[in-house]
PDB file of N, CA and C in Angstrom:
ATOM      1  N   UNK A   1       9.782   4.128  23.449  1.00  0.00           N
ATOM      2  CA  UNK A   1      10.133   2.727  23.525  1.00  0.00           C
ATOM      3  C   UNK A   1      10.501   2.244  22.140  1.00  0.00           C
ATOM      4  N   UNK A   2      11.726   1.065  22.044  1.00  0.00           N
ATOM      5  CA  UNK A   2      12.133   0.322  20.690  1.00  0.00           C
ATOM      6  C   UNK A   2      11.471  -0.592  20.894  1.00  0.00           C
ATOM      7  N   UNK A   3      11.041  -1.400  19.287  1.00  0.00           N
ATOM      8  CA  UNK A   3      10.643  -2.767  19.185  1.00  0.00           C
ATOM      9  C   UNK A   3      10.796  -3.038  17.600  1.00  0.00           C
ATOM     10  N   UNK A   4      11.396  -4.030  17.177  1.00  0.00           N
ATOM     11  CA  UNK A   4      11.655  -4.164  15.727  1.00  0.00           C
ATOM     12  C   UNK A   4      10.168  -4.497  14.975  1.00  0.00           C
ATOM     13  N   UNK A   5       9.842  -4.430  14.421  1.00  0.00           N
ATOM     14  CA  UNK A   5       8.571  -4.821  13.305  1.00  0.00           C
ATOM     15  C   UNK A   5       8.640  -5.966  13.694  1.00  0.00           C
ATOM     16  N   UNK A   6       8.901  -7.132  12.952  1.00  0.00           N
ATOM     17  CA  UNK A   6       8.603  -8.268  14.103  1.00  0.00           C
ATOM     18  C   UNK A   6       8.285  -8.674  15.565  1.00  0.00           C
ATOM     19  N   UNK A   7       9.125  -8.014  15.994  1.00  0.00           N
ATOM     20  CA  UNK A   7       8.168  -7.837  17.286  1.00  0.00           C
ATOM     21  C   UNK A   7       7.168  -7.444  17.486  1.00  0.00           C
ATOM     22  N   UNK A   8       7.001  -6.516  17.103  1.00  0.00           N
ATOM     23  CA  UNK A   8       5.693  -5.860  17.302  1.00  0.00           C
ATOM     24  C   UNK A   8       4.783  -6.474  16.518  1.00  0.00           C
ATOM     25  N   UNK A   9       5.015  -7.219  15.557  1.00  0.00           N
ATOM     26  CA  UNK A   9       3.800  -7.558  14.550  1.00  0.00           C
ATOM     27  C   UNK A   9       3.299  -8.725  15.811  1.00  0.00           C
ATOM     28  N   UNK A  10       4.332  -9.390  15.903  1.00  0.00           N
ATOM     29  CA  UNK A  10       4.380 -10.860  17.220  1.00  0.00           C
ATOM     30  C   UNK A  10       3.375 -10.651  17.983  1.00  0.00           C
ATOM     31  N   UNK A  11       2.993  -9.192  18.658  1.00  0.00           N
ATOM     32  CA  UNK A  11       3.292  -8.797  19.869  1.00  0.00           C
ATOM     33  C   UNK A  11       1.147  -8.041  19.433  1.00  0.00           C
ATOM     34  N   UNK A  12       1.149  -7.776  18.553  1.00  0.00           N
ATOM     35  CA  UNK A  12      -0.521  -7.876  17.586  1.00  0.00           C
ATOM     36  C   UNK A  12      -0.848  -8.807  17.733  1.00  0.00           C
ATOM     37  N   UNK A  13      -0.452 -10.294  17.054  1.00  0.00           N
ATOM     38  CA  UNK A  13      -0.753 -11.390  16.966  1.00  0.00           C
ATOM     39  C   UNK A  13      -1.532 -11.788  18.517  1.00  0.00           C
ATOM     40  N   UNK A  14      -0.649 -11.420  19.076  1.00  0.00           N
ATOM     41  CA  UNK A  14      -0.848 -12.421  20.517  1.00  0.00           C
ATOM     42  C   UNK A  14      -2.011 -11.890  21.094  1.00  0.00           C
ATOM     43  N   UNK A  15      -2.017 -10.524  20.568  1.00  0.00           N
ATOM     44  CA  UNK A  15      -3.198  -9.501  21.225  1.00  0.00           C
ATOM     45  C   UNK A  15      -4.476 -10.125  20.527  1.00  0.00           C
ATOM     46  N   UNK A  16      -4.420 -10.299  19.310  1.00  0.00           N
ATOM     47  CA  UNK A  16      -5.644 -10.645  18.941  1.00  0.00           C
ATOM     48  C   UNK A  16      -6.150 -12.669  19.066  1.00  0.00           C
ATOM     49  N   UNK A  17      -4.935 -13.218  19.537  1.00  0.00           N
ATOM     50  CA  UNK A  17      -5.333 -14.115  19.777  1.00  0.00           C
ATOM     51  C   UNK A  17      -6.043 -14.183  21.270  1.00  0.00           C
ATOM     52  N   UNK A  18      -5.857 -12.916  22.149  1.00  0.00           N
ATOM     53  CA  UNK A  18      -6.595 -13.075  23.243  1.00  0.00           C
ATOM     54  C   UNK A  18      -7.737 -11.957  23.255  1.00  0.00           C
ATOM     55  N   UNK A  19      -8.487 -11.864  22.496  1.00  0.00           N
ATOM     56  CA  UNK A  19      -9.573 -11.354  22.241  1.00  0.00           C
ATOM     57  C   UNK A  19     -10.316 -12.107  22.173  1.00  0.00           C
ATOM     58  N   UNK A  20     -11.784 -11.947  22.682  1.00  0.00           N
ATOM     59  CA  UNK A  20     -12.799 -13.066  22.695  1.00  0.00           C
ATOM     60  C   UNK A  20     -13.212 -13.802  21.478  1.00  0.00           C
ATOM     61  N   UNK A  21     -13.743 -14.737  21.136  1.00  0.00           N
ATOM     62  CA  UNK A  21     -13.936 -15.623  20.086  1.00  0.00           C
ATOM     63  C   UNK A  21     -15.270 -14.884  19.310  1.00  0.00           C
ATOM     64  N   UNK A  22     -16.293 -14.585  20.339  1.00  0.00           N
ATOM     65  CA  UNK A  22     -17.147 -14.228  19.610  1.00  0.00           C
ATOM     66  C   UNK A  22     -17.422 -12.626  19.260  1.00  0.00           C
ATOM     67  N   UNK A  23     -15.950 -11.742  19.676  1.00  0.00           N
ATOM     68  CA  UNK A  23     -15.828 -10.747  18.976  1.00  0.00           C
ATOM     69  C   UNK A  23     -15.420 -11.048  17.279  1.00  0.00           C
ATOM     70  N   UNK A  24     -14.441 -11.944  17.495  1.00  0.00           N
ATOM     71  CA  UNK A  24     -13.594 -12.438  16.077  1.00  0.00           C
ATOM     72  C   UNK A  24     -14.655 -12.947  14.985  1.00  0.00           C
ATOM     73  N   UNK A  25     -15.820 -13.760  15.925  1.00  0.00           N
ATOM     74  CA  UNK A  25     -15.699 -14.848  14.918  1.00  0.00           C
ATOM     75  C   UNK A  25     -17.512 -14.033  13.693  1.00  0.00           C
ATOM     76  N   UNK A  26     -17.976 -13.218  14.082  1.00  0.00           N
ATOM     77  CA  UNK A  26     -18.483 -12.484  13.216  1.00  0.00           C
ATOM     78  C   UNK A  26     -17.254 -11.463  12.299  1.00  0.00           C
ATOM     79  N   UNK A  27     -16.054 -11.760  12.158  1.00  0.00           N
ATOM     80  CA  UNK A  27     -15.322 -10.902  11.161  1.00  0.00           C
ATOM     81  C   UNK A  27     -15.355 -12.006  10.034  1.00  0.00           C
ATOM     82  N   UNK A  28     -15.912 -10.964   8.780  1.00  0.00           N
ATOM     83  CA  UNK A  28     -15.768 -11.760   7.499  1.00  0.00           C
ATOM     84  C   UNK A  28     -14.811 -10.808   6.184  1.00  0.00           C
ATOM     85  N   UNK A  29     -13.966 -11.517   5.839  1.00  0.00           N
ATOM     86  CA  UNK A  29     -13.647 -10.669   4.640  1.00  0.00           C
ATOM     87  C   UNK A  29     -12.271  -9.727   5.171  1.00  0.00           C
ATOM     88  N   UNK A  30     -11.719  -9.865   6.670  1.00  0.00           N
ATOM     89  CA  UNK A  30     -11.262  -9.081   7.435  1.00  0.00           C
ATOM     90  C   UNK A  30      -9.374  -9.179   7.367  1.00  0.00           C
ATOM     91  N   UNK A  31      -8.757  -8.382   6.938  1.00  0.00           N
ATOM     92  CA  UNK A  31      -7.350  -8.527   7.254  1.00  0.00           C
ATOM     93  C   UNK A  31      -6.680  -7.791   7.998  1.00  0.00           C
ATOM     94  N   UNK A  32      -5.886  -8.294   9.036  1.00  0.00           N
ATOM     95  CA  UNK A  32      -5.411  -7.053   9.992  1.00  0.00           C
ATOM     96  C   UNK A  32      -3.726  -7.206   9.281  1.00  0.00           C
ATOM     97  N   UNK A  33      -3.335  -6.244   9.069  1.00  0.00           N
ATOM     98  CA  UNK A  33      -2.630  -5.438   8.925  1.00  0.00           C
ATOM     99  C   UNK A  33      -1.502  -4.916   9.755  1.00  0.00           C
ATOM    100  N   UNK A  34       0.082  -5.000  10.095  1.00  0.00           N
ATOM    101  CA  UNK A  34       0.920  -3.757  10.574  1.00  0.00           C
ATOM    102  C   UNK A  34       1.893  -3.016   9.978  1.00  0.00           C
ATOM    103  N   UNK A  35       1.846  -1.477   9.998  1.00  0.00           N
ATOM    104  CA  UNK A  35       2.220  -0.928   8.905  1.00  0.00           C
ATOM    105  C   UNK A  35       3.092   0.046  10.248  1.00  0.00           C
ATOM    106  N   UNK A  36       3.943   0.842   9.532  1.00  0.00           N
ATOM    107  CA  UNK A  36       4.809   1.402  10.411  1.00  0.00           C
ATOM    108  C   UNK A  36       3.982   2.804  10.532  1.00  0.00           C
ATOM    109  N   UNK A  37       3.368   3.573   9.736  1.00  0.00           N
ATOM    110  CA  UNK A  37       2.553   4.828  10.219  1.00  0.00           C
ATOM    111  C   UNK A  37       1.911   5.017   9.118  1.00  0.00           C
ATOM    112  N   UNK A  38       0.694   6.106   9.392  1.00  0.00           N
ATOM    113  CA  UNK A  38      -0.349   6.166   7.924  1.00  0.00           C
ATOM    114  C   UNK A  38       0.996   7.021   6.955  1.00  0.00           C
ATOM    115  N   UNK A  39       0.181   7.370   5.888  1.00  0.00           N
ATOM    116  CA  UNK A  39       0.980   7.756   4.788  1.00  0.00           C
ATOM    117  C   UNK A  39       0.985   9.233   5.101  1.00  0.00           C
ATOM    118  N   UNK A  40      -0.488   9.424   5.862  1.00  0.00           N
ATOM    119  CA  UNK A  40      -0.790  11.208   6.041  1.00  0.00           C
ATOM    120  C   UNK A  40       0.150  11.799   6.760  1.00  0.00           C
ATOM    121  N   UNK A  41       0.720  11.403   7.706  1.00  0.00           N
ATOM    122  CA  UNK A  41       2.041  11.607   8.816  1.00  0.00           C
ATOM    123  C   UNK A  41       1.158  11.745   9.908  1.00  0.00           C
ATOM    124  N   UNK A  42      -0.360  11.646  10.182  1.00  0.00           N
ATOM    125  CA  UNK A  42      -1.193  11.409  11.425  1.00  0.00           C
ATOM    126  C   UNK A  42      -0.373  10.654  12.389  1.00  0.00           C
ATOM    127  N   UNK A  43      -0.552  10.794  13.830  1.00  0.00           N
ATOM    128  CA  UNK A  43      -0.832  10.081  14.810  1.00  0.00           C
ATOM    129  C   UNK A  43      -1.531   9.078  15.532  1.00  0.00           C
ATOM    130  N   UNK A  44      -2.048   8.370  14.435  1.00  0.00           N
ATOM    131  CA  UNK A  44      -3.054   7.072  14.432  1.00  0.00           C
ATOM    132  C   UNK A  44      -2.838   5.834  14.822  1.00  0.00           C
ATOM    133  N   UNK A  45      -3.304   5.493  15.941  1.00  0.00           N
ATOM    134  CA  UNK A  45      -3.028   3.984  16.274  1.00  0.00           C
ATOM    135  C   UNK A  45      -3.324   3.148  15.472  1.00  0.00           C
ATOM    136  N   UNK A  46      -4.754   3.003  14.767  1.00  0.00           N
ATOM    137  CA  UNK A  46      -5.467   2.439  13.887  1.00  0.00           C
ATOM    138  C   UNK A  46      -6.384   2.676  13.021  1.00  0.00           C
ATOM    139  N   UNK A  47      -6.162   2.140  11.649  1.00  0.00           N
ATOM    140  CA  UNK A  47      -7.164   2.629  11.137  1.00  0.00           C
ATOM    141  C   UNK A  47      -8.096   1.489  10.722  1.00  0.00           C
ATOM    142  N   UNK A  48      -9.823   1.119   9.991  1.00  0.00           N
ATOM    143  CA  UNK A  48     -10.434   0.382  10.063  1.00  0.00           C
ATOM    144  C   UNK A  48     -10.736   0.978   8.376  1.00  0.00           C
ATOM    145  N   UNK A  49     -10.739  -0.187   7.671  1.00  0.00           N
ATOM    146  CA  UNK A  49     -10.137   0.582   6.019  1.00  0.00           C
ATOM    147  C   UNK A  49     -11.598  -0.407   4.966  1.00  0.00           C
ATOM    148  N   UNK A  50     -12.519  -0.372   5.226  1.00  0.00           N
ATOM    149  CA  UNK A  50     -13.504  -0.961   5.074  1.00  0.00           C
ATOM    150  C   UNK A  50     -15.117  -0.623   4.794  1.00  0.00           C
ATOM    151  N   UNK A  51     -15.527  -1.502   4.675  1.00  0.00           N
ATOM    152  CA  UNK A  51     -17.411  -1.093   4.970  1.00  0.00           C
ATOM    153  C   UNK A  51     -18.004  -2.192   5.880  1.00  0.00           C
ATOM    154  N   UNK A  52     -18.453  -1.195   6.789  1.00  0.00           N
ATOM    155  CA  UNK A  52     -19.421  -1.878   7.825  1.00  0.00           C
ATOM    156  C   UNK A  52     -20.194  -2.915   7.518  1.00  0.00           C
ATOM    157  N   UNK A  53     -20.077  -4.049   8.885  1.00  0.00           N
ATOM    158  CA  UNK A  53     -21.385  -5.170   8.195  1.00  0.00           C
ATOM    159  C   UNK A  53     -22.518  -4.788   7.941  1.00  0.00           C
ATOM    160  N   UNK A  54     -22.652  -3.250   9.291  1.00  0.00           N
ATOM    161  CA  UNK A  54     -24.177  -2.986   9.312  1.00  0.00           C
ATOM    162  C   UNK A  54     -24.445  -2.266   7.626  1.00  0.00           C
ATOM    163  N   UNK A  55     -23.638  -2.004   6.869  1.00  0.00           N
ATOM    164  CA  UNK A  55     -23.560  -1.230   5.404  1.00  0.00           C
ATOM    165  C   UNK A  55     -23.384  -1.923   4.187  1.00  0.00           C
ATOM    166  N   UNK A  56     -23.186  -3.260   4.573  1.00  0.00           N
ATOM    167  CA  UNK A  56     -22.877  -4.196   3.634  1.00  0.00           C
ATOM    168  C   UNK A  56     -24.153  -4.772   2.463  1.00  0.00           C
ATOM    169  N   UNK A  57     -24.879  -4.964   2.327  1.00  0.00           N
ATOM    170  CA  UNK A  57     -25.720  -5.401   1.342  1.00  0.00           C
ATOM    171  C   UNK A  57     -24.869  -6.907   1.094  1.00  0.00           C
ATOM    172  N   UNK A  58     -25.079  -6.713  -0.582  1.00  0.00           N
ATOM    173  CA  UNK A  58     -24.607  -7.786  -1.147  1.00  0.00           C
ATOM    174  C   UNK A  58     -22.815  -7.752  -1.386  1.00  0.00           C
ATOM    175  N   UNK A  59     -22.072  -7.200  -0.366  1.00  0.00           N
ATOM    176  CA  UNK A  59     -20.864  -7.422  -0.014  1.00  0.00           C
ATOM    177  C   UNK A  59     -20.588  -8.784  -0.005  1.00  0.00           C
ATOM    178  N   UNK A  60     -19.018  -9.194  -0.887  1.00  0.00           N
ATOM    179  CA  UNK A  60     -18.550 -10.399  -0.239  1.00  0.00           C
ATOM    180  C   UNK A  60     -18.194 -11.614  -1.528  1.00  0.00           C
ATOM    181  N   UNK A  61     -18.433 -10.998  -2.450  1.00  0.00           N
ATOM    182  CA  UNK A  61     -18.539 -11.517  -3.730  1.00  0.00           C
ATOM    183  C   UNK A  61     -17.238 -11.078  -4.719  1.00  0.00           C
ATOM    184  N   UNK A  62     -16.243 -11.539  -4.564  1.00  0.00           N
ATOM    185  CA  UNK A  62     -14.901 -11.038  -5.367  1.00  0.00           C
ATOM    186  C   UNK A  62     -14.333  -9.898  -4.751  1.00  0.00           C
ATOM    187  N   UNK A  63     -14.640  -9.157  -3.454  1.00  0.00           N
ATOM    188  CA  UNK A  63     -13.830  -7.690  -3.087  1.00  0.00           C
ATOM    189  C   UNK A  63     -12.736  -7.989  -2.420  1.00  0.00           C
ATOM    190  N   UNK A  64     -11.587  -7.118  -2.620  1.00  0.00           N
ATOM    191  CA  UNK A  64     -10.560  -7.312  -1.768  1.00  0.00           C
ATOM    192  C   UNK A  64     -11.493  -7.005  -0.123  1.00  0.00           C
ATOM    193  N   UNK A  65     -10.617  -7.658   0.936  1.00  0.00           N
ATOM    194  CA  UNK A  65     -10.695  -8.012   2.112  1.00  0.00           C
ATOM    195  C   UNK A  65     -10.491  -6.836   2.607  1.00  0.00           C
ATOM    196  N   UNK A  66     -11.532  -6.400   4.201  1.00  0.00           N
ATOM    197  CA  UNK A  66     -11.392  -5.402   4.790  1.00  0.00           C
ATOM    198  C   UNK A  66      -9.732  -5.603   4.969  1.00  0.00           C
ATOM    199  N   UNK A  67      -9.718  -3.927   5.821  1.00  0.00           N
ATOM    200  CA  UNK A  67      -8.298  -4.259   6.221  1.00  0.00           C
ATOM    201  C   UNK A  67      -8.300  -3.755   7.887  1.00  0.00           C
ATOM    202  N   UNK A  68      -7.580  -3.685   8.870  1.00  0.00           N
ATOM    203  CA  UNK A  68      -7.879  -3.203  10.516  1.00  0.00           C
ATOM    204  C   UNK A  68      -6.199  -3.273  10.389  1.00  0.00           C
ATOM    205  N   UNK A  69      -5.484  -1.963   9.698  1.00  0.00           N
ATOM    206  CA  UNK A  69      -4.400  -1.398  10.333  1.00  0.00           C
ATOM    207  C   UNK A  69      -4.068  -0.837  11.644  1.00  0.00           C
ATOM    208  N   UNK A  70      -2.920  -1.296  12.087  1.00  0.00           N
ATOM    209  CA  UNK A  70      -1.953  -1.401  13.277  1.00  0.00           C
ATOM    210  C   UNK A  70      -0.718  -0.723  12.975  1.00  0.00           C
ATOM    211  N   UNK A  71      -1.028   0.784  13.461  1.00  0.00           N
ATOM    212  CA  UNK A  71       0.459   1.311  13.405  1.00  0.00           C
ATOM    213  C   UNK A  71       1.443   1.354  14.171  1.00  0.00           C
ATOM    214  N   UNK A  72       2.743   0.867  14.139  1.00  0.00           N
ATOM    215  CA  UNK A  72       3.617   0.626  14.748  1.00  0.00           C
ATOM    216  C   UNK A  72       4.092   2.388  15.431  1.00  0.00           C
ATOM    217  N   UNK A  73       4.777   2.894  14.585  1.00  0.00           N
ATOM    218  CA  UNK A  73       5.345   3.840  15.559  1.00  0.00           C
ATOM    219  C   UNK A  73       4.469   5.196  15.934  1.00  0.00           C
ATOM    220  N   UNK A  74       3.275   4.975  16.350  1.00  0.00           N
ATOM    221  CA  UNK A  74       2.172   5.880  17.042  1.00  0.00           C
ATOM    222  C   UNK A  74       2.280   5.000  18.560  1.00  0.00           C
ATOM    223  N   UNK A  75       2.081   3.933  18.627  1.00  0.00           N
ATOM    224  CA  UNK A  75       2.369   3.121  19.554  1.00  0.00           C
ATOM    225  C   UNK A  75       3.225   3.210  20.461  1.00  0.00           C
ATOM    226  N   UNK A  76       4.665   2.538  19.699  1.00  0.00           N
ATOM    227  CA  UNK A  76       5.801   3.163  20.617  1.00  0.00           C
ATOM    228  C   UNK A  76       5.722   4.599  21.109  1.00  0.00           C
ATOM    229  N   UNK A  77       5.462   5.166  20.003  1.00  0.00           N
ATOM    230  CA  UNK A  77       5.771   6.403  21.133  1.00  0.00           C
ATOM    231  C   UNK A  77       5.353   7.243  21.755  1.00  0.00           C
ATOM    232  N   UNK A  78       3.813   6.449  22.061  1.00  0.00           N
ATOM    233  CA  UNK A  78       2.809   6.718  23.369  1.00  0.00           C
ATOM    234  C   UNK A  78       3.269   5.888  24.910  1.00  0.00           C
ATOM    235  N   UNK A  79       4.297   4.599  24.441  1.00  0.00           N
ATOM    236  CA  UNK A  79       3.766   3.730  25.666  1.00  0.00           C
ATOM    237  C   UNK A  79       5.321   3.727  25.792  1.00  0.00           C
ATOM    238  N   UNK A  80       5.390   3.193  27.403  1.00  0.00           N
ATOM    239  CA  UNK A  80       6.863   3.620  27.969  1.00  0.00           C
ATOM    240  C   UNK A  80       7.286   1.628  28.206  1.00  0.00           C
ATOM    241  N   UNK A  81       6.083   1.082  28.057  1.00  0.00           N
ATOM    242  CA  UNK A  81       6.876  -0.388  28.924  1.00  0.00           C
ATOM    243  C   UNK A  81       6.018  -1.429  27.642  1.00  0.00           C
ATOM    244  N   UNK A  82       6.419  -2.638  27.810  1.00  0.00           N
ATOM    245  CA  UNK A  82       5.562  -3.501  26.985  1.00  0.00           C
ATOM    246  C   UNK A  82       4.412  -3.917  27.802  1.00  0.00           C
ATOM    247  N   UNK A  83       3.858  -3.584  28.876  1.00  0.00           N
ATOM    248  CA  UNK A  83       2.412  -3.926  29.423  1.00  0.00           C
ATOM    249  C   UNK A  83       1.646  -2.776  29.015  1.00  0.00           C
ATOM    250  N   UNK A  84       2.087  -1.570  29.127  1.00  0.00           N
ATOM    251  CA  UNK A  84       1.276  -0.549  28.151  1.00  0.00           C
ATOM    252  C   UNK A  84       1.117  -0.793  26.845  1.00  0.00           C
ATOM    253  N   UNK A  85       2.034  -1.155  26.030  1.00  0.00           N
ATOM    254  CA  UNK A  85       1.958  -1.875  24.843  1.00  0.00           C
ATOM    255  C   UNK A  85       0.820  -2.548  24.794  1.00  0.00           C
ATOM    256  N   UNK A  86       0.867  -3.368  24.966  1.00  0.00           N
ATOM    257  CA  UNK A  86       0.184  -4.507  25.422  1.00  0.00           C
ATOM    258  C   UNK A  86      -1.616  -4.310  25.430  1.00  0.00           C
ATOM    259  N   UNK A  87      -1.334  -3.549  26.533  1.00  0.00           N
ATOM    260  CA  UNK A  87      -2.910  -2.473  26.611  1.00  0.00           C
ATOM    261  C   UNK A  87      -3.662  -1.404  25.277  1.00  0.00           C
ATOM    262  N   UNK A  88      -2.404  -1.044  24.786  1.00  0.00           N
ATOM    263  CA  UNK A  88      -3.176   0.116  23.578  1.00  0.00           C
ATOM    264  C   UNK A  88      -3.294  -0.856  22.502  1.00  0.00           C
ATOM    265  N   UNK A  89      -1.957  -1.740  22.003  1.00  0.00           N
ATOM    266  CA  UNK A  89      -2.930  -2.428  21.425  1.00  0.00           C
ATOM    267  C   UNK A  89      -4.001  -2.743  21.469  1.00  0.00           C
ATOM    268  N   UNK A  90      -4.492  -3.993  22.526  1.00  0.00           N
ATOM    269  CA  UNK A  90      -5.568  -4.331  22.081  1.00  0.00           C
ATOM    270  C   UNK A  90      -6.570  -3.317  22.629  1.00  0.00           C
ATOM    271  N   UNK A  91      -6.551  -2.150  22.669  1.00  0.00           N
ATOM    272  CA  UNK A  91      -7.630  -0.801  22.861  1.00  0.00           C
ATOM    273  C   UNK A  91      -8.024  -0.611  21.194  1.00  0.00           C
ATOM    274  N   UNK A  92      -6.914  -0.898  20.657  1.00  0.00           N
ATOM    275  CA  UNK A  92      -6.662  -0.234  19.344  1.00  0.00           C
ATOM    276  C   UNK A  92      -7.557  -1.631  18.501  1.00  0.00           C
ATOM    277  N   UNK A  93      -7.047  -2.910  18.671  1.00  0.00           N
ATOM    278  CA  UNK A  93      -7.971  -3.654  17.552  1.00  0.00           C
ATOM    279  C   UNK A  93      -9.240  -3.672  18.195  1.00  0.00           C
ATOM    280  N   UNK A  94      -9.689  -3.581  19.345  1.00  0.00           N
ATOM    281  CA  UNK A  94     -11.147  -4.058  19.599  1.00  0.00           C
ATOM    282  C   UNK A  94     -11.773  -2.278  19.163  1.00  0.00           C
ATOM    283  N   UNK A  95     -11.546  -1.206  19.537  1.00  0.00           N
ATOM    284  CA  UNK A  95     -11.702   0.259  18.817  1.00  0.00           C
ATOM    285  C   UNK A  95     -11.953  -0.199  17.320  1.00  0.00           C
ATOM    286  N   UNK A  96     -10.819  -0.855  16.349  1.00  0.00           N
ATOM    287  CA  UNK A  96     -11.083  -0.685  14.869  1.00  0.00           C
ATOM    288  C   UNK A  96     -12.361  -1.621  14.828  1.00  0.00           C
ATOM    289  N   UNK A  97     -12.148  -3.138  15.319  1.00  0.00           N
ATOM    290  CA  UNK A  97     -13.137  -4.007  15.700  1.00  0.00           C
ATOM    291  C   UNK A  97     -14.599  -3.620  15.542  1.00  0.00           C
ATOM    292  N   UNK A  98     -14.679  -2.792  16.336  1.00  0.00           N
ATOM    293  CA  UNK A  98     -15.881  -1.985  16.927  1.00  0.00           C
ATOM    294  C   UNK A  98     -16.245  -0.837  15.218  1.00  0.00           C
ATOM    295  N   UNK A  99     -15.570  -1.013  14.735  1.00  0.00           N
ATOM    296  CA  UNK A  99     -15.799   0.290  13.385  1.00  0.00           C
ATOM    297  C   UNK A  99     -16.375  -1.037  12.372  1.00  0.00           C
ATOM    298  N   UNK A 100     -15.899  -2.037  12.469  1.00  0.00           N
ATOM    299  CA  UNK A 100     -16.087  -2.981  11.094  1.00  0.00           C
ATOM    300  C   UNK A 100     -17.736  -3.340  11.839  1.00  0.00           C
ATOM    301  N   UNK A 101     -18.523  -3.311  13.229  1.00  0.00           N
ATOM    302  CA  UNK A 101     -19.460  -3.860  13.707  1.00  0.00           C
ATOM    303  C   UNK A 101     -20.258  -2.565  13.117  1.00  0.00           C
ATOM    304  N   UNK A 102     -19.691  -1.100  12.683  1.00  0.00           N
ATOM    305  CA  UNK A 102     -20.954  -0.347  12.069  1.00  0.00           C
ATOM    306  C   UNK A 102     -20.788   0.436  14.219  1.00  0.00           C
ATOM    307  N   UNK A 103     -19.741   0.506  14.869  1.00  0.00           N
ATOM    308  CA  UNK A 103     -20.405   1.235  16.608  1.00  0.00           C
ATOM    309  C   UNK A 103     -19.164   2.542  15.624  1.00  0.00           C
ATOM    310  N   UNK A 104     -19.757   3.800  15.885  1.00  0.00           N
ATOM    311  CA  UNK A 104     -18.689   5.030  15.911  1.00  0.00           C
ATOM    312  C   UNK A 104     -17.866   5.782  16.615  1.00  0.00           C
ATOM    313  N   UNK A 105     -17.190   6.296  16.625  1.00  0.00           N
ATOM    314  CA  UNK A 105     -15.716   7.046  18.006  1.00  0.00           C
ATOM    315  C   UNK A 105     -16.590   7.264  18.664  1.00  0.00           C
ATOM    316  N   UNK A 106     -18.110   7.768  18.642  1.00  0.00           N
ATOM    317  CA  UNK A 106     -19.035   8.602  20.184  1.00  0.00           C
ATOM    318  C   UNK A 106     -19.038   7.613  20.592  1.00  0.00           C
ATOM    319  N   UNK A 107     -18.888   6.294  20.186  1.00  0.00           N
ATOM    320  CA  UNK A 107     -19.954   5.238  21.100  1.00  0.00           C
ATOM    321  C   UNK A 107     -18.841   4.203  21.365  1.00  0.00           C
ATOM    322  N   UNK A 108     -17.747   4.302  20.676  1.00  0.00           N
ATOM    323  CA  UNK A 108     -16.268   3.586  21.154  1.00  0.00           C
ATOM    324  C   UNK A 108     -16.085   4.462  21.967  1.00  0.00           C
ATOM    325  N   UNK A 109     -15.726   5.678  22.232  1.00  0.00           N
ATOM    326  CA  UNK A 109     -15.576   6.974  23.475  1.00  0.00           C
ATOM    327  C   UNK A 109     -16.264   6.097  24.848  1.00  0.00           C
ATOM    328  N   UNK A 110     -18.163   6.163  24.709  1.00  0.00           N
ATOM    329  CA  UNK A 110     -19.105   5.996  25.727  1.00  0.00           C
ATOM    330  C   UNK A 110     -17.945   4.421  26.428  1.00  0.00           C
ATOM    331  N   UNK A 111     -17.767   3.726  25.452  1.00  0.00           N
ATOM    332  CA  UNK A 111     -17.482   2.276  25.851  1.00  0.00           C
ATOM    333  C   UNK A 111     -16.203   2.146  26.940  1.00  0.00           C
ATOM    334  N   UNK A 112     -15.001   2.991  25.971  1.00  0.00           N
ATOM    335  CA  UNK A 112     -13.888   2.917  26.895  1.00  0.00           C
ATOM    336  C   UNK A 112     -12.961   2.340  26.002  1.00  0.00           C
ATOM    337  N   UNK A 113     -13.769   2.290  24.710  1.00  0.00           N
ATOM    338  CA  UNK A 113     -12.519   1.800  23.453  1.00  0.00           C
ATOM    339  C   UNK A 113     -12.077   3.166  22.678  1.00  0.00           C
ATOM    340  N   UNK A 114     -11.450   3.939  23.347  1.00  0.00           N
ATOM    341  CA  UNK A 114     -11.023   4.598  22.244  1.00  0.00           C
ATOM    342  C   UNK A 114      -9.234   5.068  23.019  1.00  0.00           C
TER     343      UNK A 114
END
């Protein structure tokens, strides 16, 4: 599937504006991110580029801002329509989501976020 970077960034946005409030509203320090693919040449939907709240101490004091990258063309070219779209996204931010809360891939796996 095509979608220009704008679109797709659009098309994040909307995803995370329909994510629950009180998933969001414990994110501190948090920037999401869309980047066209990691640098490694991986197959990564997302990556979660940070330290856990549960790891945090005295975090929060002058650090640059987590980050919850969104890769664009891992995306496309898993999903055939924009309602699949649609779907891995937000698999993909509530998955990174779930990494900044300190839960790991076994237990995003158990959930159904991965």
């Amino acid at each position: 599937m095509e979608m220009s970077p704008d679109d797709f960034e659009q098309l994040v946005t909307d995803e995370l504006d329909r994510l629950p409030d009180d998933m969001l509203d414990g994110l501190d320090n948090v920037a999401f991110v869309v980047e066209d693919a990691p640098e490694d040449g991986s197959d990564l939907f997302g990556v979660y580029d940070g330290v856990a709240a549960t790891e945090r101490g005295q975090y929060g004091f002058g650090e640059l801002p987590d980050r919850i990258i969104v890769f664009r063309t891992a995306h496309l070219a898993e999903c055939d329509t924009v309602e699949e779209l649609r779907d891995e996204v937000h698999t993909t931010l509530v998955h990174e989501i779930g990494h900044y809360y300190g839960i790991d891939d076994e237990r995003l796996h158990e959930l159904g976020w991965a």
